[in-house]
N, C-alpha and C. Protein backbone atom coordinates (compact mmCIF):
# COMPACT_ATOMS: atom_id res chain seq x y z
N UNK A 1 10.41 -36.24 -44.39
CA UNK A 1 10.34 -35.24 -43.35
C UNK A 1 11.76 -34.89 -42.90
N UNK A 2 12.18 -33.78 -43.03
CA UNK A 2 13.51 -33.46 -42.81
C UNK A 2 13.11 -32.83 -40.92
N UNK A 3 14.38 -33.85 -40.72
CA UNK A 3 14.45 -33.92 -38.63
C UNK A 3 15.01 -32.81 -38.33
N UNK A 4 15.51 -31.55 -38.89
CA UNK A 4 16.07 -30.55 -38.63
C UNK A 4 14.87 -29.40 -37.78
N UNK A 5 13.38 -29.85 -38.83
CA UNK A 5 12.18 -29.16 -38.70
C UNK A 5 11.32 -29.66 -37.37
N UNK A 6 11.92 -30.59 -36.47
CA UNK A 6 11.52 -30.78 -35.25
C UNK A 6 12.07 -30.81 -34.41
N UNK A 7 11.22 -29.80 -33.43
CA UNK A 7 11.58 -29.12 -32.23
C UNK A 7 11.14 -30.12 -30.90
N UNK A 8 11.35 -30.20 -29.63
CA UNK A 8 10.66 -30.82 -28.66
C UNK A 8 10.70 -29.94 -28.07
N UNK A 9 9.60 -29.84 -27.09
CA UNK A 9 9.39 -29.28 -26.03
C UNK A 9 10.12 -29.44 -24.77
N UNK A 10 10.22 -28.27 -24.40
CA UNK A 10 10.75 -28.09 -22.72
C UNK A 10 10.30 -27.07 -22.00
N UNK A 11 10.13 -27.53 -20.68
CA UNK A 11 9.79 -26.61 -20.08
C UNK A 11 10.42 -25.65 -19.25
N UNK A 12 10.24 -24.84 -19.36
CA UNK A 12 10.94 -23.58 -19.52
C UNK A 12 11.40 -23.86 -17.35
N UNK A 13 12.24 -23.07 -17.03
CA UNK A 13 12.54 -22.83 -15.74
C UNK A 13 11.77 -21.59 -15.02
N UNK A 14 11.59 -22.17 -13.75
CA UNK A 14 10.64 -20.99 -13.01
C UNK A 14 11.50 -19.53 -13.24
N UNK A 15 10.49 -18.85 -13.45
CA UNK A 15 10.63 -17.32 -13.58
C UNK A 15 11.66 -17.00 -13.00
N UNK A 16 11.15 -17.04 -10.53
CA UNK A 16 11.94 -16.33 -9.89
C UNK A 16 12.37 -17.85 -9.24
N UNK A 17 13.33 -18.33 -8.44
CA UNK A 17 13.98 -19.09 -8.28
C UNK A 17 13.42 -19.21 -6.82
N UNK A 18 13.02 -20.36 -5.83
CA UNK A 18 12.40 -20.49 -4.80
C UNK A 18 13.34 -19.45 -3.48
N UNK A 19 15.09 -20.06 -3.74
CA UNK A 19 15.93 -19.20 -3.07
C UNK A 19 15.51 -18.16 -2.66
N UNK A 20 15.16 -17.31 -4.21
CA UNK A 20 15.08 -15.91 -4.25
C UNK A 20 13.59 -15.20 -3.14
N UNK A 21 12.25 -16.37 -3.53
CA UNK A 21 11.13 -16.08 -2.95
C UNK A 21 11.41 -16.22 -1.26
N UNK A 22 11.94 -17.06 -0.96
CA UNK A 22 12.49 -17.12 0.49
C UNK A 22 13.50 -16.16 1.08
N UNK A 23 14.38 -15.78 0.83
CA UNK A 23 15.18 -14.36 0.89
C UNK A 23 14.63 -13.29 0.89
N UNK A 24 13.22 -13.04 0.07
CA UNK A 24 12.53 -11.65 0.32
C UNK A 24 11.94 -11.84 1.22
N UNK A 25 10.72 -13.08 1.27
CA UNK A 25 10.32 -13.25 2.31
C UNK A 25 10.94 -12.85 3.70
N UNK A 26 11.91 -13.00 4.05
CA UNK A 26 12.67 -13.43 5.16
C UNK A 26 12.87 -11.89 5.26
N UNK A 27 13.05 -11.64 4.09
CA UNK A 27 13.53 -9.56 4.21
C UNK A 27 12.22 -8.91 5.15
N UNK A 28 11.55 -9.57 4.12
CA UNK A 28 9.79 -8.57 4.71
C UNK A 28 9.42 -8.87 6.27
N UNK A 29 9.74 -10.03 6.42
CA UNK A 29 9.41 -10.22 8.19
C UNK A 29 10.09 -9.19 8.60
N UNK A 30 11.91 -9.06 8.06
CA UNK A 30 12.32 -8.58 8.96
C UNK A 30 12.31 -7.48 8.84
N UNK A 31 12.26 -6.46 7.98
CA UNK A 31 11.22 -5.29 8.08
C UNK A 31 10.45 -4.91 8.52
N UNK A 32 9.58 -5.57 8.46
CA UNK A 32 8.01 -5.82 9.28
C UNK A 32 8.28 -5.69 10.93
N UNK A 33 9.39 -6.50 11.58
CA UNK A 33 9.71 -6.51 12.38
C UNK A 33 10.16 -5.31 13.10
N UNK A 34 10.92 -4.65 12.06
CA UNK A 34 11.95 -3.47 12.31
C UNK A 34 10.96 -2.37 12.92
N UNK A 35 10.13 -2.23 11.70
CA UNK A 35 9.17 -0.99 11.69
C UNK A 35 8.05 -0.99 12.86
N UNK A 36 7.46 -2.27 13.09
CA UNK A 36 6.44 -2.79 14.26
C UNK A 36 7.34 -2.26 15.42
N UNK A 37 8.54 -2.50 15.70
CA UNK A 37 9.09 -2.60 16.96
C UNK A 37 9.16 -1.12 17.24
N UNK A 38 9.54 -0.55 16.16
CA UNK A 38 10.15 1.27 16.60
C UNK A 38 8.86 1.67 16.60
N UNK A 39 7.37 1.69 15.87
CA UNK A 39 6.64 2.33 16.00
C UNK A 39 5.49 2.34 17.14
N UNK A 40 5.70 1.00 17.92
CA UNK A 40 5.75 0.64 19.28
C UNK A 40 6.51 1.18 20.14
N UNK A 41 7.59 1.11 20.02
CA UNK A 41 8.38 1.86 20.86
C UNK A 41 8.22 3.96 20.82
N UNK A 42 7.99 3.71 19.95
CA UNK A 42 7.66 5.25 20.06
C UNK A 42 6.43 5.90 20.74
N UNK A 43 5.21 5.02 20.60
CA UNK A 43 4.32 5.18 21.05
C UNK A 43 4.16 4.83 22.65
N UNK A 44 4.87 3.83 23.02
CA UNK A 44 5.15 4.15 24.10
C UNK A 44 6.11 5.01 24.73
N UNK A 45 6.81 5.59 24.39
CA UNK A 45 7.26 6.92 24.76
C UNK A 45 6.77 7.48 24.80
N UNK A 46 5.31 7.96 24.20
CA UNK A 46 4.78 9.04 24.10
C UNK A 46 3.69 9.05 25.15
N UNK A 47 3.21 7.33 25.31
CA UNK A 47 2.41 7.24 26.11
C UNK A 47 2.64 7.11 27.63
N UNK A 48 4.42 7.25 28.35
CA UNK A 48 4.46 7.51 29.21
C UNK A 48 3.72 8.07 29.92
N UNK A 49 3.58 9.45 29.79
CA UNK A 49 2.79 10.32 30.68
C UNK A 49 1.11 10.23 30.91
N UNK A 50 1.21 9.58 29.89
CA UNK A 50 -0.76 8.98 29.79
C UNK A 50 -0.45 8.05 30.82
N UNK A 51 0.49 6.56 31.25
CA UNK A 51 0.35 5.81 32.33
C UNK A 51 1.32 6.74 33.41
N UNK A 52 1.58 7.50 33.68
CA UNK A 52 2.00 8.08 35.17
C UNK A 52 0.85 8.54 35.69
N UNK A 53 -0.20 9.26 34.38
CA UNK A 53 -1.51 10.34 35.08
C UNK A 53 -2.62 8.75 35.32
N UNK A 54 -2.68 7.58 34.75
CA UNK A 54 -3.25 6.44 35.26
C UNK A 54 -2.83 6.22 36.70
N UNK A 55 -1.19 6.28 36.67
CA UNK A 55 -1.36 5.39 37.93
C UNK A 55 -1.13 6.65 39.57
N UNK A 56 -1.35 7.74 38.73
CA UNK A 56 -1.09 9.38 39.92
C UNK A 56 -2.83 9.21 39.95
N UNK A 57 -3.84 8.61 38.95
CA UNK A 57 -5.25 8.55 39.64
C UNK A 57 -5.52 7.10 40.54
N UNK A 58 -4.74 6.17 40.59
CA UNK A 58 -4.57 5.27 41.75
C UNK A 58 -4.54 3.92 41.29
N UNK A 59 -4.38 3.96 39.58
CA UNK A 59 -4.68 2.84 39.11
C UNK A 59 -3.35 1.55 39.22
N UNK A 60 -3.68 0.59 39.73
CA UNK A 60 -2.36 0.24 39.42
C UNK A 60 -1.57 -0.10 38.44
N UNK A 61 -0.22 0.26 38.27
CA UNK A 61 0.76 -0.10 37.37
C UNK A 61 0.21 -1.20 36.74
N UNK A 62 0.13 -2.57 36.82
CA UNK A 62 -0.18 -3.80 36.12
C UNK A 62 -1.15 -3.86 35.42
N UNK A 63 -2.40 -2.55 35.57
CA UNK A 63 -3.79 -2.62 34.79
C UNK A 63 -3.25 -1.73 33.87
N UNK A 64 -2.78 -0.82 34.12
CA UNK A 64 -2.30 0.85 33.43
C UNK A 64 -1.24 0.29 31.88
N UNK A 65 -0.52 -1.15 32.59
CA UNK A 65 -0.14 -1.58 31.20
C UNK A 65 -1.42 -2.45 30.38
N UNK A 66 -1.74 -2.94 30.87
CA UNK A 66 -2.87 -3.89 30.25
C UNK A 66 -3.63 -3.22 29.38
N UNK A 67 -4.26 -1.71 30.11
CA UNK A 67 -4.42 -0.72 28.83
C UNK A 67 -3.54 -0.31 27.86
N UNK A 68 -2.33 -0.06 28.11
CA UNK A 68 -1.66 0.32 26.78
C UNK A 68 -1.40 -0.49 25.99
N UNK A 69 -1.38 -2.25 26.37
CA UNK A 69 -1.78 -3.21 25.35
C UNK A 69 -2.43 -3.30 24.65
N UNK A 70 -4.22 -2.99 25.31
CA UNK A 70 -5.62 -2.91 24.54
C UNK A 70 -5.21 -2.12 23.73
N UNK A 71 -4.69 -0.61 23.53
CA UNK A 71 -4.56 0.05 22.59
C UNK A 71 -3.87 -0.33 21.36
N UNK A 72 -3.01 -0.96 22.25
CA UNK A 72 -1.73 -1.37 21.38
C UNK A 72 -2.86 -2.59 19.80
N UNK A 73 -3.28 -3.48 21.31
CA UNK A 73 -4.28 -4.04 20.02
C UNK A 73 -5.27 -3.61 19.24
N UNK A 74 -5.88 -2.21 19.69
CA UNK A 74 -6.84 -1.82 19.11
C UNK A 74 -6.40 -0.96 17.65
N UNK A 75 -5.22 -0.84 17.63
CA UNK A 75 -4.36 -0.13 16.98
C UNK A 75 -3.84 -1.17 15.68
N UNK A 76 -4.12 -2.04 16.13
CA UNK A 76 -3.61 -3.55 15.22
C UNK A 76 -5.07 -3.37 14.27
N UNK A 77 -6.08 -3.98 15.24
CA UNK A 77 -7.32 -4.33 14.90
C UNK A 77 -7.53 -3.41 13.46
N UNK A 78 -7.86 -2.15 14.01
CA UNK A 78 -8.13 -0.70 13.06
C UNK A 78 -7.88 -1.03 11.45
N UNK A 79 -6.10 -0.92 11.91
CA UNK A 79 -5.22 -1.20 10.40
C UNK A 79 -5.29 -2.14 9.75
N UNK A 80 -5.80 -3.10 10.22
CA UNK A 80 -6.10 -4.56 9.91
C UNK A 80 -7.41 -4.70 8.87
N UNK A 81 -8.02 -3.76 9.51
CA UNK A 81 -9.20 -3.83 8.84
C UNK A 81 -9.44 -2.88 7.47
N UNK A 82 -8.57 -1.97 7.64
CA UNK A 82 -7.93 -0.37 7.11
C UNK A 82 -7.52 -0.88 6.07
N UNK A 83 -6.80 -2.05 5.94
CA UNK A 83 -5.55 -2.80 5.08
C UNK A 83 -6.57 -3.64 3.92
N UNK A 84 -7.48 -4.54 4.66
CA UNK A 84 -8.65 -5.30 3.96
C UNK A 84 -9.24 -4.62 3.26
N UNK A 85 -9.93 -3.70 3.45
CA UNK A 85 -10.48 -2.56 2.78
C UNK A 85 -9.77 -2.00 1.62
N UNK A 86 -8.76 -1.26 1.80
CA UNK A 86 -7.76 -1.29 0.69
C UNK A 86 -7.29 -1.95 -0.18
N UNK A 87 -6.86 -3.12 0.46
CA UNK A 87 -6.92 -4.10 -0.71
C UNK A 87 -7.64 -5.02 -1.07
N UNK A 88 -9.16 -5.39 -0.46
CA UNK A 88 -10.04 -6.03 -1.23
C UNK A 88 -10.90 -5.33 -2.31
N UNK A 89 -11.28 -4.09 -2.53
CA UNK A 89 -12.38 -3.36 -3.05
C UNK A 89 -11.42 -2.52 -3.84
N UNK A 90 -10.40 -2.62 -4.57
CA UNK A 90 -10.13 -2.50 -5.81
C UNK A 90 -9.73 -4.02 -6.69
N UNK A 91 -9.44 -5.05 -5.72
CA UNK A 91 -10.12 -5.87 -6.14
C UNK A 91 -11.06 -6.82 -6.52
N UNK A 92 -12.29 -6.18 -5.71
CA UNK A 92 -13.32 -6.89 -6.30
C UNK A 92 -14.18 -6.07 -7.66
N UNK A 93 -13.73 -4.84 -7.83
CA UNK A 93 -13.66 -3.57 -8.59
C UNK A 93 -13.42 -4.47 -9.92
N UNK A 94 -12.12 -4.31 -9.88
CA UNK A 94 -10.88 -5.31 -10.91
C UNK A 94 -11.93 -6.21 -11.87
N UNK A 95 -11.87 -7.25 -10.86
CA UNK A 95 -12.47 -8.66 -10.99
C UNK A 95 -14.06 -8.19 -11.17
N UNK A 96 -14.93 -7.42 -11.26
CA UNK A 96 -16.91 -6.89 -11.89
C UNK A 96 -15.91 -6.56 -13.51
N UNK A 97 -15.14 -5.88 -13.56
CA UNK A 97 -14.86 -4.91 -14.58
C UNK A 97 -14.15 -5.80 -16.19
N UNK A 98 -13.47 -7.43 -15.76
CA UNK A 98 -12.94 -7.78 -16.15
C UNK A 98 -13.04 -9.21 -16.30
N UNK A 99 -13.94 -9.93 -17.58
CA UNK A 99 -14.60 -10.74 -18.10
C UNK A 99 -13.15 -12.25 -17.40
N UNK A 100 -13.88 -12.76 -17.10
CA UNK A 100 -12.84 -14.16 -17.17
C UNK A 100 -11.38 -13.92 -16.06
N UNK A 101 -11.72 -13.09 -15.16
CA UNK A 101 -10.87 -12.57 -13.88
C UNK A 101 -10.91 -13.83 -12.86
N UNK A 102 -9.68 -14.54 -12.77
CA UNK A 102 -9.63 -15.63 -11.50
C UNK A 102 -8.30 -15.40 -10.70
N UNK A 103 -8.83 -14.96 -9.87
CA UNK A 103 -7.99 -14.78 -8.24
C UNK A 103 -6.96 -15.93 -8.45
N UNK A 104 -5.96 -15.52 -7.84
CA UNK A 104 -4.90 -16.74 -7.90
C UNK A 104 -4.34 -15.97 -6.67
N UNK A 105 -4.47 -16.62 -5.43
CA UNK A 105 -3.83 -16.41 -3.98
C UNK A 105 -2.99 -17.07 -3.55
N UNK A 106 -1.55 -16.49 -2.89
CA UNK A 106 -0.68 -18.11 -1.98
C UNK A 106 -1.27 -17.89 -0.76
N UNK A 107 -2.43 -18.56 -0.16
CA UNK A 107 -2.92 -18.18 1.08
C UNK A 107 -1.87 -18.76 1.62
N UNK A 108 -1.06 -19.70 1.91
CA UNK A 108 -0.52 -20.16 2.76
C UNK A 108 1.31 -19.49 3.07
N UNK A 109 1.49 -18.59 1.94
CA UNK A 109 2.48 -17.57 2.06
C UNK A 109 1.99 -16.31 2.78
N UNK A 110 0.67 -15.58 2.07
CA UNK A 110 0.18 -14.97 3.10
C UNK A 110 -0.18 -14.95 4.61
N UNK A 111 -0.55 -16.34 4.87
CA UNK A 111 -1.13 -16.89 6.37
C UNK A 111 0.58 -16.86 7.06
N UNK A 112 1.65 -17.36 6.17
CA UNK A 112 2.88 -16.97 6.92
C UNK A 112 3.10 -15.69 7.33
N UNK A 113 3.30 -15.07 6.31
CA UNK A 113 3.64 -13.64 5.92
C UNK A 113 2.87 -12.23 7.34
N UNK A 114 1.28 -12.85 7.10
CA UNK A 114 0.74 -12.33 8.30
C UNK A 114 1.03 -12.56 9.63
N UNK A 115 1.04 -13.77 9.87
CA UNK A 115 1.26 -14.53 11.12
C UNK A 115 2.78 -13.73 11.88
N UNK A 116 3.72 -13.89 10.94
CA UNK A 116 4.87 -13.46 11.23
C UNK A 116 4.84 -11.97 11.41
N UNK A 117 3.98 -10.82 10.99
CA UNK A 117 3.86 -9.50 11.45
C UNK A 117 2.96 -9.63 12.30
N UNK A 118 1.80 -10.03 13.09
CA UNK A 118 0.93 -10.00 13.64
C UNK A 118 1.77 -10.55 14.98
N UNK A 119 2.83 -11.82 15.24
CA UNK A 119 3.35 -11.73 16.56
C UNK A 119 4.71 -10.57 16.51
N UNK A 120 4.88 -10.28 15.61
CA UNK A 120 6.16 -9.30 16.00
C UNK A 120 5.54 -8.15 16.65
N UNK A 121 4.23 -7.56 16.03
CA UNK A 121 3.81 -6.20 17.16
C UNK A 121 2.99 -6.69 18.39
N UNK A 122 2.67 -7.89 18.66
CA UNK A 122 2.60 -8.64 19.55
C UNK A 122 3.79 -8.81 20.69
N UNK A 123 4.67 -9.35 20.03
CA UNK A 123 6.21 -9.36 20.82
C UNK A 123 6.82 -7.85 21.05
N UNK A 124 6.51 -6.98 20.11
CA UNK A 124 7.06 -5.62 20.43
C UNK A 124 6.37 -4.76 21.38
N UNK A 125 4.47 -5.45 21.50
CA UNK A 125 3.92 -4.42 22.28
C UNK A 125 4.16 -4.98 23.99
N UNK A 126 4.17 -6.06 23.87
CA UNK A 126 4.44 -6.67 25.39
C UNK A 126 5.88 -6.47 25.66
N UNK A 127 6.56 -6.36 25.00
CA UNK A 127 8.08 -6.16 25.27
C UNK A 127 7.98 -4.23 25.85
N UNK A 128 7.50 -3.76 25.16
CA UNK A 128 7.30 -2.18 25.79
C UNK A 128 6.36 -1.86 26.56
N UNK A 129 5.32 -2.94 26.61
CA UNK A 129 4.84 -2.61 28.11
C UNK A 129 5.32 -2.84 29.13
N UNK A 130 5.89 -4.13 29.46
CA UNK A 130 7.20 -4.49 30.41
C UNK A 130 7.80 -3.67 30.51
N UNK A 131 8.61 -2.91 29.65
CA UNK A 131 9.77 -2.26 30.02
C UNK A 131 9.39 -0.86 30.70
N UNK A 132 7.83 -0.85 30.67
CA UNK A 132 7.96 0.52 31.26
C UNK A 132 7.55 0.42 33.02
N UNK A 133 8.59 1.11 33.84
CA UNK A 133 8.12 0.93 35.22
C UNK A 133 7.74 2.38 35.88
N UNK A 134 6.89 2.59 36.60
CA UNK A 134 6.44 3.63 37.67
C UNK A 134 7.58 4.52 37.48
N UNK A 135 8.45 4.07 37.91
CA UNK A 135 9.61 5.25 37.96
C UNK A 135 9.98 6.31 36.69
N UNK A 136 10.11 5.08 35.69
CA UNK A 136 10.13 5.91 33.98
C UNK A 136 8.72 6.76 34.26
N UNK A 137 7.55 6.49 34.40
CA UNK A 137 6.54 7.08 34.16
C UNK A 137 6.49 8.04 34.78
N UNK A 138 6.65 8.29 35.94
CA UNK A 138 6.44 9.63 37.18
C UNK A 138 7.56 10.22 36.41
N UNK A 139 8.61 9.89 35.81
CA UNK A 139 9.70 11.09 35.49
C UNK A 139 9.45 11.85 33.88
N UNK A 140 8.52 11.15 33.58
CA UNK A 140 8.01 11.36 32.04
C UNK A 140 7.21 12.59 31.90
């Protein structure tokens, strides 16, 4: 048996490098972050004048935000569900269409991944309800 004709095995090195998976990660929060915060913030700008005409009908300031929270969450809720939809039912589509189809999930990158956008428009919507006072609003 000539030893030239044997090979050993090795195993090969991960694809993307953990570094690398943590660095995007870290990108996407903070993206996530970026975009949650301004599109909060915009909406409450807009919704100034919706809480001045709340609190010019007698409501007080402290409830008048509490609603623009609810929205704020109901606005979460929606997309949330908007998002599931979208991306479960082309894949369960996928997976009828395609003999020997097995899901392979990082729930526990996702459960980060979510967690970490779910308090940022959390932190962004209470941060812009605070910031808005009677005075901004009556001048809005």
């Amino acid at each position: 048996m000539d030893a030239g004709a044997v090979l050993i095995h090795v195993e090969p090195d991960d694809p993307v490098p953990p570094a690398a998976l943590l660095a995007t990660a870290v990108g996407l929060v903070a993206l996530a972050l970026a975009a949650v915060l301004a599109a909060t913030r915009s909406q409450t700008r807009i919704l100034r004048r919706y809480l001045a005409r709340l609190i010019a009908v007698g409501i007080p300031p402290r409830w008048a935000r509490q609603v623009l929270l609810c929205q704020h969450g109901a606005l979460i809720a929606v997309s949330t569900l908007l998002g599931l939809v979208i991306a479960v039912l082309p894949t369960v589509v996928l997976a009828a269409r395609i003999s020997g189809f097995v899901l392979s999930v990082p729930w526990w990158q996702l459960a980060v991944l979510g967690a970490a956008i779910y308090l940022a428009a959390l932190l962004a919507a209470v941060h812009s309800a605070t910031r808005l006072r009677v005075a901004e609003a009556r001048s809005a």
